[in-house]
Protein backbone atom coordinates (compact mmCIF):
# COMPACT_ATOMS: atom_id res chain seq x y z
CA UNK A 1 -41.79 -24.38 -18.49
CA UNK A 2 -37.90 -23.54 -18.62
CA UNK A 3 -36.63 -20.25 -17.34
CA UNK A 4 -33.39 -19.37 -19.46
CA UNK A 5 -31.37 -16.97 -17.53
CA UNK A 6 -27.90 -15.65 -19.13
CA UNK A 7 -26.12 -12.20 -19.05
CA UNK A 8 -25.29 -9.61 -21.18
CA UNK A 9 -26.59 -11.07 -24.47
CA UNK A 10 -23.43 -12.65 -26.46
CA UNK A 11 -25.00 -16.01 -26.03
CA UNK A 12 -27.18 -14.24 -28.78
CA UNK A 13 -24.41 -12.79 -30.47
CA UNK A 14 -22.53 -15.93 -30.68
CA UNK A 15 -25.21 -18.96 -31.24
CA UNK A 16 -25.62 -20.20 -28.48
CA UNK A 17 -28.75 -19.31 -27.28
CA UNK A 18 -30.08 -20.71 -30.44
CA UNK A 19 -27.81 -24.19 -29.84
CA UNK A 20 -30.20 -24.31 -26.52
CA UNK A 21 -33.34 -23.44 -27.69
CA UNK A 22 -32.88 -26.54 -30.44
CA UNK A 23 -32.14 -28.99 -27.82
CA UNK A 24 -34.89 -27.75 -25.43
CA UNK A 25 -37.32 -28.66 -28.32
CA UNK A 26 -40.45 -27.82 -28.27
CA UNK A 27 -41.14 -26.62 -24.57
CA UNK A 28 -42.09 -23.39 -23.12
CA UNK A 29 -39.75 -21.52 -22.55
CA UNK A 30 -39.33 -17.79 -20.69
CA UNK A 31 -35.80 -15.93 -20.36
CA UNK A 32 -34.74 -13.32 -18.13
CA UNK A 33 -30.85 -11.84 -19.01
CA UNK A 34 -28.80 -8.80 -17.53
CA UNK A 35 -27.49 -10.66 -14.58
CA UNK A 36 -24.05 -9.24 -14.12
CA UNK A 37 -20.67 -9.61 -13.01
CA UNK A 38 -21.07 -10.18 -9.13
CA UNK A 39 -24.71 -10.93 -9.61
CA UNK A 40 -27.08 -8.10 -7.49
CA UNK A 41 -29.70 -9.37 -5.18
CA UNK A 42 -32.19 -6.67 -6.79
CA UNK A 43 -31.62 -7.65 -10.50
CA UNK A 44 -32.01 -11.62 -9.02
CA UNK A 45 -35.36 -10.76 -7.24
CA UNK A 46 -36.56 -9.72 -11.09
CA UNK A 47 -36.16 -13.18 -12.28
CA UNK A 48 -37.41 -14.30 -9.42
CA UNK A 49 -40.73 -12.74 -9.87
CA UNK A 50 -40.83 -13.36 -13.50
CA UNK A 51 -40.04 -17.43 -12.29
CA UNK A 52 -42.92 -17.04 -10.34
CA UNK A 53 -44.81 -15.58 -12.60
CA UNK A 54 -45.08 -18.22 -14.87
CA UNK A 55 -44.84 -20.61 -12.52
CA UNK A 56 -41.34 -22.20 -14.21
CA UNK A 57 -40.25 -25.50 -13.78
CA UNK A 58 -36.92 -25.70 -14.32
CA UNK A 59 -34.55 -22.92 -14.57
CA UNK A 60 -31.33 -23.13 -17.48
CA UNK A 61 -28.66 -20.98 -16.91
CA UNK A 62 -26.39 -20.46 -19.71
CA UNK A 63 -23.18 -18.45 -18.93
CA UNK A 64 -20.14 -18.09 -16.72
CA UNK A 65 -19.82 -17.94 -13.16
CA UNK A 66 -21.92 -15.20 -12.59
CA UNK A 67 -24.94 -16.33 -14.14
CA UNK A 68 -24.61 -19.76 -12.75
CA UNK A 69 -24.54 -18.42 -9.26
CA UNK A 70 -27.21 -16.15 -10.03
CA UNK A 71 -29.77 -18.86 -11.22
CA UNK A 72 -28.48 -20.67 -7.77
CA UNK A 73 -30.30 -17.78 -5.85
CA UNK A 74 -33.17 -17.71 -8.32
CA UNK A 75 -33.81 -21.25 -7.95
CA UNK A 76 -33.53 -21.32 -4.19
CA UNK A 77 -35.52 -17.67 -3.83
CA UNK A 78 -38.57 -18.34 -6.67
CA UNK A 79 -39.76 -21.08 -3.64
CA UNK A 80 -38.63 -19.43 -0.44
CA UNK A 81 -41.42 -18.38 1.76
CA UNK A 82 -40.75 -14.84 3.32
CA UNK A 83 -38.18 -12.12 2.56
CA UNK A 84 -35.40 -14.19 -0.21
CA UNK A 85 -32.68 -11.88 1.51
CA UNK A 86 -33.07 -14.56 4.36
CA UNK A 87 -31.17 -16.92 1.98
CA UNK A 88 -28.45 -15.10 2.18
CA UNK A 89 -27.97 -13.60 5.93
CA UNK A 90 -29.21 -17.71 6.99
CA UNK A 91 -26.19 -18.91 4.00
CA UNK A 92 -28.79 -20.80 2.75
CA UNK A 93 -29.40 -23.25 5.96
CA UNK A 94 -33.33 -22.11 5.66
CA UNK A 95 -33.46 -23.49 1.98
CA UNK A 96 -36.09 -25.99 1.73
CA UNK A 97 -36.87 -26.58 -1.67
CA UNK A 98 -35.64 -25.04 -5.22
CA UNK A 99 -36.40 -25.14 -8.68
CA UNK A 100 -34.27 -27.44 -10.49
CA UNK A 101 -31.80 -25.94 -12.17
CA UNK A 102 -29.26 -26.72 -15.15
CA UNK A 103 -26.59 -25.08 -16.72
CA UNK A 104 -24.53 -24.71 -19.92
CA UNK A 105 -21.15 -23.46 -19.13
CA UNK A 106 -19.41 -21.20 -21.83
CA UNK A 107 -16.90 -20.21 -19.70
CA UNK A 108 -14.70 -22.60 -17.54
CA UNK A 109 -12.94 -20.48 -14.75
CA UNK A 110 -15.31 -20.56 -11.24
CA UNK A 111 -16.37 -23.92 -11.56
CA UNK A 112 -19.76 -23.02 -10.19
CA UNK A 113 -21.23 -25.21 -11.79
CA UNK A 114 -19.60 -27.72 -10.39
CA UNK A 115 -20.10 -26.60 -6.38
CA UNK A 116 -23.77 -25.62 -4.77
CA UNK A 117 -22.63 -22.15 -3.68
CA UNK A 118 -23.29 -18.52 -4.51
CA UNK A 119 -22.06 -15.17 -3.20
CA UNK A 120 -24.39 -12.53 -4.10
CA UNK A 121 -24.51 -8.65 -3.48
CA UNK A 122 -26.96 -6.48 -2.39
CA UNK A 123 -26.38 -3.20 -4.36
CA UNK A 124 -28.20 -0.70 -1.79
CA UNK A 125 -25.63 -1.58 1.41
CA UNK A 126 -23.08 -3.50 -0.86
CA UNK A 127 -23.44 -6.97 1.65
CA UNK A 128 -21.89 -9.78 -0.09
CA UNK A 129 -22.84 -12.65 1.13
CA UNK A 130 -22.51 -16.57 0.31
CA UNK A 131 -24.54 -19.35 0.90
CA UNK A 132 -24.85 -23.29 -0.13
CA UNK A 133 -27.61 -25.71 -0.73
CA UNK A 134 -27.52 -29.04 -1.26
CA UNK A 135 -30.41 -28.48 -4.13
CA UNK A 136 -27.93 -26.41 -6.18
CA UNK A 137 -27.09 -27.44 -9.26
CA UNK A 138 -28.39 -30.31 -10.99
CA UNK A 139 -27.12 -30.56 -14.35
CA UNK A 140 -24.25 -29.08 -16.02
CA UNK A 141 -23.25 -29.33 -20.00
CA UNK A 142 -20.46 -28.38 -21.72
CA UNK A 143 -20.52 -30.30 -25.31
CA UNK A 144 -23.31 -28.22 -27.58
CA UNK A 145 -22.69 -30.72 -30.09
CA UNK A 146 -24.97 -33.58 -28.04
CA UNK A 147 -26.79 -30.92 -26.38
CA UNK A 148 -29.95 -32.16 -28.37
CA UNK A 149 -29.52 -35.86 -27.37
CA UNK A 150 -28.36 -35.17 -24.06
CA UNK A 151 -31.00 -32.90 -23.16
CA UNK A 152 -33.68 -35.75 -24.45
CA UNK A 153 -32.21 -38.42 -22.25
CA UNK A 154 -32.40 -36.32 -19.65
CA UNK A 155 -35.91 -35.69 -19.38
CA UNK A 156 -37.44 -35.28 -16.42
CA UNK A 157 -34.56 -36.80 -13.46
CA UNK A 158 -34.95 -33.66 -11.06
CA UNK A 159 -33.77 -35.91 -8.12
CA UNK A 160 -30.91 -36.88 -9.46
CA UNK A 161 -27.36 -34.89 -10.39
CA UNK A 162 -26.60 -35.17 -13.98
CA UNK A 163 -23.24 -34.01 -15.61
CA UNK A 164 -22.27 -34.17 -18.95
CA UNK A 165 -19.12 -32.00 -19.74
CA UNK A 166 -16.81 -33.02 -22.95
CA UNK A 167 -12.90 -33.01 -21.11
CA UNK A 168 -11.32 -31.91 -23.86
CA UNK A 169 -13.53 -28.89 -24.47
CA UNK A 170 -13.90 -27.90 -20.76
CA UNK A 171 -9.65 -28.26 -20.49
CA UNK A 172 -9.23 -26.24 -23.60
CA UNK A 173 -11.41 -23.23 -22.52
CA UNK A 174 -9.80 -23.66 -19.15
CA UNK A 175 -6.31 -23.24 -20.65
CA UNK A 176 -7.46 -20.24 -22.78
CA UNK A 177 -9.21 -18.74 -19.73
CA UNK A 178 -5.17 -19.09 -17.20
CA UNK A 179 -3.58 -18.20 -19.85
CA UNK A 180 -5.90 -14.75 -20.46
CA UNK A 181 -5.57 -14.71 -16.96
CA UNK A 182 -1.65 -15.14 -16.63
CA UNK A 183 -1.12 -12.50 -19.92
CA UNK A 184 -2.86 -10.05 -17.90
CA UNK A 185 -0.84 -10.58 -14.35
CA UNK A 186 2.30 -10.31 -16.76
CA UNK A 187 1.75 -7.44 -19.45
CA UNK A 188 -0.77 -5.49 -17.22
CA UNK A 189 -3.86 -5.26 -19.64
CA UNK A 190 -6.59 -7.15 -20.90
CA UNK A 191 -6.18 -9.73 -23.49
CA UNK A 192 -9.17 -11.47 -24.98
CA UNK A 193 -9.09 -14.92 -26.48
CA UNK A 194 -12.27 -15.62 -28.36
C-alpha cells in the first residue's frame, strides 16, 4: 500500500501524478495532498492518521521541498509511539523506525531529498523546529521518463538507499529555479519559469 503525498494539486494539473500512478502499476495506492509551504505539524498529523489508517507501506512524496520534508515527518510520526510532537522537541533522536519513504522531485532548490532532515511548524504556537533521522529518505527520482522501469527494479529494497536522478534534468531545473531566484533579488517581483 503506497501513500502518495503532494501539495497543492498541480502535479494533477500538470501530469505528473498520472506519470506516477503508471509506474506504481498496479498497487494500492492512498493519497493525502494540501501540505504547504513550511509544512504544519497539524495538517502532517492528518496524513499521519490516514497512513495509519490503512496501514501504508511505503509513503511517495511527489513535490518540492516542502512536501518532501513533510512525508519525512509522516514517515517517522505514522510509527512513533506517544505524542509525534516528541519528534520534533527530541530533533528526531527518539525515532526508531519509519515508513519507507520515496520521492519524485519536481522542483530542484532544497535538496531535501537529498539530506534526512525536516523543519516543521506547529501552527497553534508557531514552534519551528528541525529534526534528522537516519531512516529519512530512501529513494529519490528525478527522470519520469524511466520512472516505470526504475520503479520495477526497485521493488521491494527498503534497507537500502536508492537514487536515481537524470543530471541533466536535475541541473536544468536547478538553473531555472537561481535564475527565478536571482530575477527576483534584482527586479523585485516574482517571475515564474514554467
Amino acid at each position: 500500500k503506497v501513500l502518495i503525498v503532494y501539495g497543492g494539486g498541480s502535479i494533477k494539473k500538470h501530469g505528473t501524478f498520472d506519470k506516477v500512478l503508471k509506474g506504481l502499476g498496479n498497487r494500492n495506492v492512498f493519497e493525502f495532498n494540501g501540505i504547504e509551504p513550511n509544512p504544519k505539524f497539524e495538517t502532517l498529523m492528518k496524513a499521519v492518521e490516514l497512513g495509519r489508517k490503512e496501514n501504508v507501506d511505503y509513503l511517495l512524496a511527489v513535490g518540492g521541498g516542502s512536501v518532501i520534508d513533510g512525508s519525512k515527518f509522516i514517515a517517522a510520526a505514522a510509527r512513533y509511539e506517544g505524542d509525534a510532537w516528541e519528534i520534533l522537541q527530541t530533533y528526531g533522536s527518539k525515532i526508531s523506525d519509519a515508513v519507507p519513504l520515496g520521492t519524485v522531485l519536481t522542483l530542484a532548490a532544497t535538496g531535501s531529498e537529498m539530506n534526512n532532515g525536516a523543519v516543521i511548524t506547529k501552527a497553534e504556537t508557531q514552534d519551528k523546529l528541525f529534526f534528522f533521522s537516519t531512516y529519512l529518505p530512501h529513494y529519490f527520482h528525478v527522470d519520469f521518463e524511466e520512472f516505470h522501469d526504475e520503479w520495477a527494479e526497485f521493488g521491494d529494497m527498503h534497507d537500502e538507499v536508492v537514487c536515481i536522478a537524470a543530471p541533466r534534468e536535475h541541473a536544468k531545473s536547478t538553473f531555472f529555479t537561481f535564475g527565478d531566484l536571482l530575477h527576483d533579488a534584482i527586479f523585485g517581483k516574482r517571475h515564474f519559469i514554467l
